[in-house]
Every structure is written in C-alpha cells, then in structure tokens.
Protein backbone atom coordinates (compact mmCIF):
# COMPACT_ATOMS: atom_id res chain seq x y z
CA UNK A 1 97.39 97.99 123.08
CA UNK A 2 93.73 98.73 122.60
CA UNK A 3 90.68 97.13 123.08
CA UNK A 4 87.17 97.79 121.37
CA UNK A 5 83.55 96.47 122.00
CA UNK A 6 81.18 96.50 119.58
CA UNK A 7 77.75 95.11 119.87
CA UNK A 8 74.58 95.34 117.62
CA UNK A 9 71.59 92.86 115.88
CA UNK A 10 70.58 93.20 112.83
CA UNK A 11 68.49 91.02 110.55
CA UNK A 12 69.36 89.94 107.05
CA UNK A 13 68.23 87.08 104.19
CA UNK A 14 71.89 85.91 103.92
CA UNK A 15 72.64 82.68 105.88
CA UNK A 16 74.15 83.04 109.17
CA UNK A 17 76.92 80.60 108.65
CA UNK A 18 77.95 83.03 104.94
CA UNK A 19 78.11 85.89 107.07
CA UNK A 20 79.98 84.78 109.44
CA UNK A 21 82.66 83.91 106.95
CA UNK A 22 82.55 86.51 105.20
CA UNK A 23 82.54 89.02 108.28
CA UNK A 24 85.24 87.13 110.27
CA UNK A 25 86.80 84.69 108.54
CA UNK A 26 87.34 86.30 105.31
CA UNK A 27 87.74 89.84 106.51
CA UNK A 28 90.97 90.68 105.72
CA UNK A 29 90.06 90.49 102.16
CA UNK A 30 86.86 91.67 102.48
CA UNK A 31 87.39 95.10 103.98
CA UNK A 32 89.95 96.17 101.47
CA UNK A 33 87.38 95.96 98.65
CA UNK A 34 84.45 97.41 100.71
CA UNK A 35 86.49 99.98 102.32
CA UNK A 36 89.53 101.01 99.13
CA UNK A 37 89.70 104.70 100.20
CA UNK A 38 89.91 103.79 103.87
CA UNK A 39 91.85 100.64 104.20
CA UNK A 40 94.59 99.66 101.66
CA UNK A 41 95.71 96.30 102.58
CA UNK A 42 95.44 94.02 105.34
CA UNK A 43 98.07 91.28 105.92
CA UNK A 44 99.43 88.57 108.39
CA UNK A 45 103.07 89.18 109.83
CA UNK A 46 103.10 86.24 112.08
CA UNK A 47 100.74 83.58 113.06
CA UNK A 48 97.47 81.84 111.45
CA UNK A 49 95.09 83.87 112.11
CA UNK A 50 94.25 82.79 116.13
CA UNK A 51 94.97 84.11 118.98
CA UNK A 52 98.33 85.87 119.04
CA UNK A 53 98.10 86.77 115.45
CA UNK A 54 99.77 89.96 114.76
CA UNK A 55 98.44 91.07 111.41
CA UNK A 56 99.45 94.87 109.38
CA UNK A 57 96.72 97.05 108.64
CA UNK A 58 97.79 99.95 105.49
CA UNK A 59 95.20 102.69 105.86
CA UNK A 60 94.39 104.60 103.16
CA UNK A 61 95.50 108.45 102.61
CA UNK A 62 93.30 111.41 103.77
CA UNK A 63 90.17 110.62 105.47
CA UNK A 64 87.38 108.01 105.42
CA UNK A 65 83.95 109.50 104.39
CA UNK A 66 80.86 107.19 104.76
C-alpha cells in the first residue's frame, strides 16, 4: 500500500462546486475518457465509494505520453 500527496492552485471560470464533481466525485468516469490510451477502465469491487473502497484500475497498453 501506497500513499501519494499532491498539492497545487490553479484558477479557472468553471464553478468550484462543478469541479469538484467532476474531479472527485465523478472521476472514475471521467479519467477513462480524458486519459483512453493511459487508463482503460476504472471500477468498484467492493464498497460505495468511501473510505475502505477498494476500486480496479485497467491501465492501458504501452506507455502514457502527455
């Protein structure tokens, strides 16, 4: 088990409270399509989505160029 930090501001005309859903809440269907060469499919194995939540993560072949 891992853990990572990341930390950083930035500024943007999108509502706080639509980013945050679509950054946290709605993430596991939002990386997918923003990511399709690096991450295949995220899903939930067991639990709702809180704490605990152990979710699978299908990366995607080869490597991940940005």
């Amino acid at each position: 088990m891992g853990v990572y930090t990341h930390e950083s501001q930035e500024t943007s005309v999108i509502p706080p409270a639509r980013l945050f859903k679509a950054f946290v809440l709605d993430s596991d269907n939002l990386i997918p399509k923003v990511l399709p060469h690096g991450v295949k499919s995220i899903e939930i194995i067991e639990g709702n989505g809180g704490p605990g939540t152990i979710k699978k993560i299908t990366f995607g072949e080869g490597q991940l160029q940005y």
